[in-house]
C-alpha atoms as a PDB file:
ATOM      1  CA  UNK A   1       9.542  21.463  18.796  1.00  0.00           C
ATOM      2  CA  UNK A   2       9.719  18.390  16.506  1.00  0.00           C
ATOM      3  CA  UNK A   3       7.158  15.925  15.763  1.00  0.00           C
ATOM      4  CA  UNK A   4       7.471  12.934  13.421  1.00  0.00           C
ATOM      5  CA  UNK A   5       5.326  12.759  10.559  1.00  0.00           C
ATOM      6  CA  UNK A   6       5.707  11.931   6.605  1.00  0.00           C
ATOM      7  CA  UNK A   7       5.633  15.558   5.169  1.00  0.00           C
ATOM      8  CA  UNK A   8       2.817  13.891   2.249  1.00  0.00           C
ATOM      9  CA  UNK A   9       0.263  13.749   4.707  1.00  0.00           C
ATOM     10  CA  UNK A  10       0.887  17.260   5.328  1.00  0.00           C
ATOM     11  CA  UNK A  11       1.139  18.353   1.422  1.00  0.00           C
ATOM     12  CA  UNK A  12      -0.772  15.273  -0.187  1.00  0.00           C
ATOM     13  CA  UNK A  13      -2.045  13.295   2.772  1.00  0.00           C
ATOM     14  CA  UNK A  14      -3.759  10.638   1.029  1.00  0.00           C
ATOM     15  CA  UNK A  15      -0.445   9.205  -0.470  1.00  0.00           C
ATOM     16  CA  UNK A  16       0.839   9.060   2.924  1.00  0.00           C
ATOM     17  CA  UNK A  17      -1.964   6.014   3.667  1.00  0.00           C
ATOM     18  CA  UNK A  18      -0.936   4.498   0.851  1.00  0.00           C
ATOM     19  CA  UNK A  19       2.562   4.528   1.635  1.00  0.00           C
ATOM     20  CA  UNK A  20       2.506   3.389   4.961  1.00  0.00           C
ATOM     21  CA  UNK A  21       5.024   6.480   5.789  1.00  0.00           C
ATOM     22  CA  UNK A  22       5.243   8.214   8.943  1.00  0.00           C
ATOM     23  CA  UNK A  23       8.553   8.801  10.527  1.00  0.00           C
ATOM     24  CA  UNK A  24      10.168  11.509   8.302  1.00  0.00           C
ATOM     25  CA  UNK A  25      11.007  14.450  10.544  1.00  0.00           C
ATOM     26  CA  UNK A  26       9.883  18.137   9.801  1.00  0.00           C
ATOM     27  CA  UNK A  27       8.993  20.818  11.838  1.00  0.00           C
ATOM     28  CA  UNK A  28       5.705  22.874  12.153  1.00  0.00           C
ATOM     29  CA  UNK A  29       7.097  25.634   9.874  1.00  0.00           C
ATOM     30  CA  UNK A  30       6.458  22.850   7.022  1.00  0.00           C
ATOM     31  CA  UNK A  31       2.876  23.046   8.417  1.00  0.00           C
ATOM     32  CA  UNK A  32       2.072  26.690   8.764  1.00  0.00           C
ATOM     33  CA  UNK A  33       0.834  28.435  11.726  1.00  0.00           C
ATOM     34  CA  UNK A  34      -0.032  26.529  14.222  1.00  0.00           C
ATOM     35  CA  UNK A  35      -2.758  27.810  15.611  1.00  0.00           C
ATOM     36  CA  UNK A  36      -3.052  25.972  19.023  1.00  0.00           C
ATOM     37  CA  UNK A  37      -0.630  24.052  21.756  1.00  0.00           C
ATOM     38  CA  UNK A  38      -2.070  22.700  24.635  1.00  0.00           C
ATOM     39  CA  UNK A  39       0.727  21.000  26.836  1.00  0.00           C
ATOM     40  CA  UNK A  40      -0.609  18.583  29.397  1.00  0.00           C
ATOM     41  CA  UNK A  41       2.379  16.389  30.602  1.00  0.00           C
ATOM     42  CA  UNK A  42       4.317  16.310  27.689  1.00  0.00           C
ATOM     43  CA  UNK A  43       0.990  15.463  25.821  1.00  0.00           C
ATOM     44  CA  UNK A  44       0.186  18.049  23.390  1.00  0.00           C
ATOM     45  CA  UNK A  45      -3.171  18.957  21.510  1.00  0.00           C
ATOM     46  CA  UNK A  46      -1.980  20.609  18.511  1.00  0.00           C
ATOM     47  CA  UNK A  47      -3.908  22.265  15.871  1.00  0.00           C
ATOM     48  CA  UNK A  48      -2.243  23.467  12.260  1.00  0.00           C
ATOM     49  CA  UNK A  49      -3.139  25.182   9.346  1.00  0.00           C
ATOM     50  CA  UNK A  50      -1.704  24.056   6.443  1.00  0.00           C
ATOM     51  CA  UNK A  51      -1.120  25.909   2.888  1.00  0.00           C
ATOM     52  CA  UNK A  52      -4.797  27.579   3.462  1.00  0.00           C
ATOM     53  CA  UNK A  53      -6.236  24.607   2.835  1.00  0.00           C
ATOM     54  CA  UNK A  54      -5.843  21.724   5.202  1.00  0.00           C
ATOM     55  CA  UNK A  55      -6.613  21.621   9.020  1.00  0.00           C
ATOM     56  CA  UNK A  56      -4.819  19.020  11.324  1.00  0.00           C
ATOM     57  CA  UNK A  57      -5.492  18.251  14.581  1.00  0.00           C
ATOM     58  CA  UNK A  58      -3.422  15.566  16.324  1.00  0.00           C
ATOM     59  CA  UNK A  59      -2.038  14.440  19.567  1.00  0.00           C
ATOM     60  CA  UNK A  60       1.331  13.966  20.568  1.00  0.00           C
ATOM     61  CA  UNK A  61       3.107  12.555  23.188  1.00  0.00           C
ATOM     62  CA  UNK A  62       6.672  12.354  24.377  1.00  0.00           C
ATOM     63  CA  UNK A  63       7.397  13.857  20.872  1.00  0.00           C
ATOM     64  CA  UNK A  64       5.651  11.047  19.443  1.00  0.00           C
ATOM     65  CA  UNK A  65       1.776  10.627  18.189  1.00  0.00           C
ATOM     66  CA  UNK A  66      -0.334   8.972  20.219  1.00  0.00           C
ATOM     67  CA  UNK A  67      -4.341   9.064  19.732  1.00  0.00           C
ATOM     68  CA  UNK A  68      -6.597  10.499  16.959  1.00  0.00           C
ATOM     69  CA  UNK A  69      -4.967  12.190  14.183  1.00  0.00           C
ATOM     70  CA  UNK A  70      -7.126  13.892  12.039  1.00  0.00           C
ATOM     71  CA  UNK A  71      -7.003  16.230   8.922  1.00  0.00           C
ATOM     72  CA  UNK A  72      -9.961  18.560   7.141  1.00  0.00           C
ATOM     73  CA  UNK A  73      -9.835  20.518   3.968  1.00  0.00           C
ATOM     74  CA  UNK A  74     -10.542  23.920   3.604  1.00  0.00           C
ATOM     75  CA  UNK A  75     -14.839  22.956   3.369  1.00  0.00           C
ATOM     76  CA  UNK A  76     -14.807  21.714   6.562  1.00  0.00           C
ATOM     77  CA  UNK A  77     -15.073  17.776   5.571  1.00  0.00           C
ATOM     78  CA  UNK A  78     -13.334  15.302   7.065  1.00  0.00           C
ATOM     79  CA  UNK A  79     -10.506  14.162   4.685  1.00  0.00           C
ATOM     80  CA  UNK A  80      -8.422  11.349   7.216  1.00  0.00           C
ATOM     81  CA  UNK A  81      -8.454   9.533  10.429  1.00  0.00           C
ATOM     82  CA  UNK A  82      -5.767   7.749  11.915  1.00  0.00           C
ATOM     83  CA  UNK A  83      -5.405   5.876  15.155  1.00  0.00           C
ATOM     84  CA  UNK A  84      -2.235   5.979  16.490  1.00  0.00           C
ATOM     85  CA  UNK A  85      -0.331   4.477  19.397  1.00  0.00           C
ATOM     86  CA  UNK A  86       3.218   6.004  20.022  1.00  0.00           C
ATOM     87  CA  UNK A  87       4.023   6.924  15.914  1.00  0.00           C
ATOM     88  CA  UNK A  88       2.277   3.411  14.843  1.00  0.00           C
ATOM     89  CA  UNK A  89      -0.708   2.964  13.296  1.00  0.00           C
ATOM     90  CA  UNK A  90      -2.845   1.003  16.215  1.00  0.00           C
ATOM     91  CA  UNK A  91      -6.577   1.078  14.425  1.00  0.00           C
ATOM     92  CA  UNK A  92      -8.619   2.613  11.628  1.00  0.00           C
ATOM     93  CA  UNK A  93      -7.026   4.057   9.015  1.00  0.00           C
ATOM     94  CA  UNK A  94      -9.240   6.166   6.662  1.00  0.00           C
ATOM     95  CA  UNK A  95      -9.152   8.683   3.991  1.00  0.00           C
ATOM     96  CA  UNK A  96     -11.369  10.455   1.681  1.00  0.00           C
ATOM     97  CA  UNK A  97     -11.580  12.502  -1.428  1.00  0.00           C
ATOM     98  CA  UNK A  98     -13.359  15.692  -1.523  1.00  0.00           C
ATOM     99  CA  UNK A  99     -16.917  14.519  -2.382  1.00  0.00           C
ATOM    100  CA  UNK A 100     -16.628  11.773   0.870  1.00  0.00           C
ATOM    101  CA  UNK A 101     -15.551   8.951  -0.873  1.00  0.00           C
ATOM    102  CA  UNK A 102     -13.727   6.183   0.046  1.00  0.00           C
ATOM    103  CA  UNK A 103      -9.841   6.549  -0.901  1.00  0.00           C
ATOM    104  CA  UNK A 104      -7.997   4.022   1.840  1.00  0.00           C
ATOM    105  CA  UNK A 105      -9.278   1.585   4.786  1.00  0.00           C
ATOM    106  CA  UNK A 106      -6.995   0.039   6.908  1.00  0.00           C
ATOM    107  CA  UNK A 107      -7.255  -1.269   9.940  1.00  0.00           C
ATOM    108  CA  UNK A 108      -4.627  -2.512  13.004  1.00  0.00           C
ATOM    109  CA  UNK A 109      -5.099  -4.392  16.011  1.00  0.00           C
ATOM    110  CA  UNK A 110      -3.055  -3.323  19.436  1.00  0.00           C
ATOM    111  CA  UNK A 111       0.342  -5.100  17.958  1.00  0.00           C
ATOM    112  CA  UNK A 112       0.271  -2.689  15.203  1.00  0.00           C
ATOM    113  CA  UNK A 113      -0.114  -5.662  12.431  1.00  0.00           C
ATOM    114  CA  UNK A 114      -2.461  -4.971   9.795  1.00  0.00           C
ATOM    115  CA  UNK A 115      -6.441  -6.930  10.307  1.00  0.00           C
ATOM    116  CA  UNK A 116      -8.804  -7.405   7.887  1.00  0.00           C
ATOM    117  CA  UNK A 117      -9.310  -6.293   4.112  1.00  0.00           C
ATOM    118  CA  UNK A 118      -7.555  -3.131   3.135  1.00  0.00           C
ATOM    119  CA  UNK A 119      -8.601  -1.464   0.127  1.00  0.00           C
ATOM    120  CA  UNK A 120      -6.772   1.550  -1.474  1.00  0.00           C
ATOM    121  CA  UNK A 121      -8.843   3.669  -4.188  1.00  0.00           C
ATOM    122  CA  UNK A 122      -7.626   5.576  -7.140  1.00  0.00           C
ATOM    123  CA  UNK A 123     -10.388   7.550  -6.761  1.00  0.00           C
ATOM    124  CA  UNK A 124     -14.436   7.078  -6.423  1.00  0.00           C
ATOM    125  CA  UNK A 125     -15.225   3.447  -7.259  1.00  0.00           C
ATOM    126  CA  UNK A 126     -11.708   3.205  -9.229  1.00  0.00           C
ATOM    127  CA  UNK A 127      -9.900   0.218  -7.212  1.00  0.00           C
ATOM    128  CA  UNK A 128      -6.421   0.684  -6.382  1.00  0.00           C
ATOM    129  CA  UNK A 129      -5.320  -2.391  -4.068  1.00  0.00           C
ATOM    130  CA  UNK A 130      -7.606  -4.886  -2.003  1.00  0.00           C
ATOM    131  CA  UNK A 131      -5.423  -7.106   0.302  1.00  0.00           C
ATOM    132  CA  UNK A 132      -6.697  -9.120   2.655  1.00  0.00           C
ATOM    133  CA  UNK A 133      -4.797 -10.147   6.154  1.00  0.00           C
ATOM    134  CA  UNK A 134      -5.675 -12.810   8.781  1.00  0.00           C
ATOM    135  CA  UNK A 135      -5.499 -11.893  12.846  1.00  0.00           C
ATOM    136  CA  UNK A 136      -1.824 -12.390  12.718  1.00  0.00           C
ATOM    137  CA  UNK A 137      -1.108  -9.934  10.595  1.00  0.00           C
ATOM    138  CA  UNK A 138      -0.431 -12.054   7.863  1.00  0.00           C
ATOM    139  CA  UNK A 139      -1.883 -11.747   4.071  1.00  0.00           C
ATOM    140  CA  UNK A 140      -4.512 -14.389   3.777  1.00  0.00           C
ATOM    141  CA  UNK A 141      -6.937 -14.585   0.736  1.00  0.00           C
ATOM    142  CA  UNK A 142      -6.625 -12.408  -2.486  1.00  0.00           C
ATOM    143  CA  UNK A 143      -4.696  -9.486  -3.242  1.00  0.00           C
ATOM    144  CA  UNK A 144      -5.465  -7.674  -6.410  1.00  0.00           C
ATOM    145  CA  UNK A 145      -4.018  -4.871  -7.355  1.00  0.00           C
ATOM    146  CA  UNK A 146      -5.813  -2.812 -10.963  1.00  0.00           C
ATOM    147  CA  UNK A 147      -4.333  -0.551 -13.445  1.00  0.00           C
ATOM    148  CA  UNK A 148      -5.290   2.912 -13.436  1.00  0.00           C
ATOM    149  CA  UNK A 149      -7.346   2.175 -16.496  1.00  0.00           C
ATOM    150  CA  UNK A 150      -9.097  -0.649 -14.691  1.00  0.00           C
ATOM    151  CA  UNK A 151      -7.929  -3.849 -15.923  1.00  0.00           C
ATOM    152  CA  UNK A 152      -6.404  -6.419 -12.557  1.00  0.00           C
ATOM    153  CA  UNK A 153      -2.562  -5.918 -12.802  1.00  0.00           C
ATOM    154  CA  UNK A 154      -2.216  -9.309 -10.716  1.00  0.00           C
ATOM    155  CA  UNK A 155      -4.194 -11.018  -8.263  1.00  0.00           C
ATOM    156  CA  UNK A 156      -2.026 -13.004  -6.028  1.00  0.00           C
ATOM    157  CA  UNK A 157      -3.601 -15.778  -3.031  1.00  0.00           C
ATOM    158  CA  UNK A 158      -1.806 -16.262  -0.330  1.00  0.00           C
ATOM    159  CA  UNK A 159      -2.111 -18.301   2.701  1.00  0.00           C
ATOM    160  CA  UNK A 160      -0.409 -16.906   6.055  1.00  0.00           C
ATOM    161  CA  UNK A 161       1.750 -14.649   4.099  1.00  0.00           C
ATOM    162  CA  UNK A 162       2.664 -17.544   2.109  1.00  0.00           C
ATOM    163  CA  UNK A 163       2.517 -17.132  -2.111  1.00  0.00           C
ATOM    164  CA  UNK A 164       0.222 -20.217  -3.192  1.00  0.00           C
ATOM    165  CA  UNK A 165      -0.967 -18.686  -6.820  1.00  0.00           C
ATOM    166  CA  UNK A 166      -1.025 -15.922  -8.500  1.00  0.00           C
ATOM    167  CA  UNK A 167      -1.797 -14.091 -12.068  1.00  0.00           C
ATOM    168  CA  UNK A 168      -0.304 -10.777 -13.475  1.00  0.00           C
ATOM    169  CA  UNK A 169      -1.674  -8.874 -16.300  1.00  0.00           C
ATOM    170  CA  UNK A 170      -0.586  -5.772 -18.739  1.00  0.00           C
ATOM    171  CA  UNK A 171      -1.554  -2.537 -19.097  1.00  0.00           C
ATOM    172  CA  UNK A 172      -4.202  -3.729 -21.669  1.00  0.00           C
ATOM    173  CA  UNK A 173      -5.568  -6.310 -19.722  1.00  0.00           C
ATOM    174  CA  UNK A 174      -3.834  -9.530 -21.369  1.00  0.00           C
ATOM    175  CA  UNK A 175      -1.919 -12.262 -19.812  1.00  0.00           C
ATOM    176  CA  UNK A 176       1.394 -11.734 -18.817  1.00  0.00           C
ATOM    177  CA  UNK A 177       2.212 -14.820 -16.557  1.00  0.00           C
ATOM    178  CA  UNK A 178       0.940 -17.389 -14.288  1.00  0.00           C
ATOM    179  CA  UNK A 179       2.504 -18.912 -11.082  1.00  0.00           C
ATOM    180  CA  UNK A 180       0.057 -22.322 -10.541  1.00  0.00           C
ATOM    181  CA  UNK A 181       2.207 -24.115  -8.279  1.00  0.00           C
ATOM    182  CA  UNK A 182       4.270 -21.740  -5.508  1.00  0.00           C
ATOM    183  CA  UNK A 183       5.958 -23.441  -2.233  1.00  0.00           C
ATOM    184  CA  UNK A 184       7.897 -22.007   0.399  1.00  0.00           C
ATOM    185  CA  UNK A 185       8.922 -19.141  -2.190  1.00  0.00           C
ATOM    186  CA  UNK A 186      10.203 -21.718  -4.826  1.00  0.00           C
ATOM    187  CA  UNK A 187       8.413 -22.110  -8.279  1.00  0.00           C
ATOM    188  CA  UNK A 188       7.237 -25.280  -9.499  1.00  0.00           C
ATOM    189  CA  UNK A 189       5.135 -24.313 -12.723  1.00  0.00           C
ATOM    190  CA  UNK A 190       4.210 -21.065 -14.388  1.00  0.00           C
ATOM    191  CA  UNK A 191       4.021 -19.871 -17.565  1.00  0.00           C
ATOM    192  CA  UNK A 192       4.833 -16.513 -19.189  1.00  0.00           C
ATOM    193  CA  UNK A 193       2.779 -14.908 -22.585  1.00  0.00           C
ATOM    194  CA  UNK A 194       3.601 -11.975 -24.444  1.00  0.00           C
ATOM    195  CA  UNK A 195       0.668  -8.895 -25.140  1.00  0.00           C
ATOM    196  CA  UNK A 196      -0.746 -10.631 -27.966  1.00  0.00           C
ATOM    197  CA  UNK A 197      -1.058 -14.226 -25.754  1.00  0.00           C
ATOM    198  CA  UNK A 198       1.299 -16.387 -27.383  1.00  0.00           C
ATOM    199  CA  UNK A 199       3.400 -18.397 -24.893  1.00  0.00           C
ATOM    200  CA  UNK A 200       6.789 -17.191 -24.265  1.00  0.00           C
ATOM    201  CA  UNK A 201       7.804 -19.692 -21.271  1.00  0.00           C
ATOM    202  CA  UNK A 202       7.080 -22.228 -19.451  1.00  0.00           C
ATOM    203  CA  UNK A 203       8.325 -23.958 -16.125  1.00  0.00           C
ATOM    204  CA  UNK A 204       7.693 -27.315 -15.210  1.00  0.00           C
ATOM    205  CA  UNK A 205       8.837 -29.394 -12.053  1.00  0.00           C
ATOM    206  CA  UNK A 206      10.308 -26.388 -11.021  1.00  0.00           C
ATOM    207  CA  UNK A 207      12.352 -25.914 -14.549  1.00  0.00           C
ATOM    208  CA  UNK A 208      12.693 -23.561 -17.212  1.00  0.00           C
ATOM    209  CA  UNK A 209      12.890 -20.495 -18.603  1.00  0.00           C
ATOM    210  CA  UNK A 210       9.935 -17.390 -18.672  1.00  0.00           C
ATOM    211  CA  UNK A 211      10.034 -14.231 -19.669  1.00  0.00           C
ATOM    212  CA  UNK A 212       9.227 -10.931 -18.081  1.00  0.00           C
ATOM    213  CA  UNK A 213       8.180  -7.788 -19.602  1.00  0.00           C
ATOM    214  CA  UNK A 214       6.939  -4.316 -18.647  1.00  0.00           C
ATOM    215  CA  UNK A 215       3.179  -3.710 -18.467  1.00  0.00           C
ATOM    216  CA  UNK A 216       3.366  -2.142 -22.416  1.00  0.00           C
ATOM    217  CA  UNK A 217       5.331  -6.011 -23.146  1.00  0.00           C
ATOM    218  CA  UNK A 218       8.457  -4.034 -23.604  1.00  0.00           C
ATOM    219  CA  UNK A 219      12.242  -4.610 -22.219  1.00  0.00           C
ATOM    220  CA  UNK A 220      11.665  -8.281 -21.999  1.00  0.00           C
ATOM    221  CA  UNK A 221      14.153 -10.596 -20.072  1.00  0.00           C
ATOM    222  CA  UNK A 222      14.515 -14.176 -19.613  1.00  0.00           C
ATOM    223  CA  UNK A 223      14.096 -15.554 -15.976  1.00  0.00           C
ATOM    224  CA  UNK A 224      15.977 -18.900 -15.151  1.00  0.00           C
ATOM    225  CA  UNK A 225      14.381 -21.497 -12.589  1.00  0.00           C
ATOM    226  CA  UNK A 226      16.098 -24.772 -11.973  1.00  0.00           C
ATOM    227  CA  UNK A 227      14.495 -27.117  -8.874  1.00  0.00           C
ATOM    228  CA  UNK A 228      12.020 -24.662  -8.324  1.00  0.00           C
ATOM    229  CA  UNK A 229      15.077 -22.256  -7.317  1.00  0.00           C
ATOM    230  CA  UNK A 230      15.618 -18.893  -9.258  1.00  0.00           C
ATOM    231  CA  UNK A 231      19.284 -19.437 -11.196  1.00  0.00           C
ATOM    232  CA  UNK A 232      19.608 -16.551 -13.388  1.00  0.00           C
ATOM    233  CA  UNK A 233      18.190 -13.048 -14.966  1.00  0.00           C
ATOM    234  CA  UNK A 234      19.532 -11.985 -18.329  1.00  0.00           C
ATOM    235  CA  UNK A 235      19.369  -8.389 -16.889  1.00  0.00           C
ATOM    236  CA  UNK A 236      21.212  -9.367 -13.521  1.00  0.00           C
END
């Protein structure tokens, strides 16, 4: 027997949350023994014990999982919950580090589309990603996203999963660009800066020319707008 599941959350479950993967295949050799099977219907109660130190218990249905999945550690604590409804996530989506703290909260509503603020934790009280999403399903507010070091890497606001604004930063917490004026996915105005803040490029009215670098300001390239349309990458 089969069941779909990414084969992280089996082996590093918390980077399965953040990933937002569950259909890879594997079987329940990739798992260990599994210790129970309780077939009711062609729904199964199955319990697994995984690499001597992780405990999953989950329900499956019709080859597919359907109700609480959850996973311990070898202490006994709680480590993730997951509502699902036939392989997609349908509630609250949690996980934990060892001590009990917070790593990810997600939440969906019955149409599987993500509700509410999501945050996603490095580790204890070490942001990760905060995104917030309206009752559609649709980003609306802030998303920030931080380096592991701390520092924002961008904060972006968006408006029914529209970009209106938005800010990204380097690794050392300077300036990299600015997006002020964002409509239906076409750039009117922003302006690019290099580690040490000097102004590398600007668009106005929707034209001109900025440059991106990586978060260390290295393996710049020049971007291209024209009419608020993007025209060309030097790296392209």
């Amino acid at each position: 027997m089969r069941f779909k599941l990414s084969l992280y959350l089996i082996t590093l479950f918390p980077l399965l949350i953040l990933s937002n993967s569950e259909d890879t295949i594997f079987s329940k050799d990739k798992c260990g023994k599994c210790d129970t099977i309780i077939n009711i219907n062609d729904t199964f109660l199955v319990k697994f014990k995984c690499n001597e130190s992780r405990y999953i218990k989950a329900i499956i249905k019709n080859d597919k999982y359907n109700g609480l999945f959850l996973a311990w550690d070898k202490t006994g604590r709680l480590r993730s919950r997951i509502q699902y409804c036939m392989d997609k996530f349908c509630g609250e989506v949690m996980a934990w580090d060892s001590l009990g703290n917070i790593l990810t909260e997600k939440y969906y509503n019955a149409d599987y589309k993500p509700i509410g603020l999501h945050r996603i934790y490095y580790s204890a009280n070490r942001p990760k990603q905060f995104t917030h999403y309206n009752d559609s399903g649709q980003k609306h507010g802030w998303e920030v996203s931080w380096y592991d070091n701390g520092n924002v890497k961008d904060s972006t606001l968006y408006q029914n999963d529209t970009l209106i604004r938005g800010k990204i930063f380097y690794y050392n917490g300077g300036l990299k660009s600015v997006a002020e004026n964002v409509n239906n996915r076409q750039l009117y105005s922003a302006s690019s800066y290099s580690p040490t803040g000097q102004k590398t490029g600007t668009i106005r009215n929707g034209t001109g020319i900025i440059y991106s670098c990586d978060s260390l300001g290295n393996n710049c390239h020049r971007i291209v707008y024209r009419d608020g349309k993007y025209i060309y990458n030097e790296s392209d």
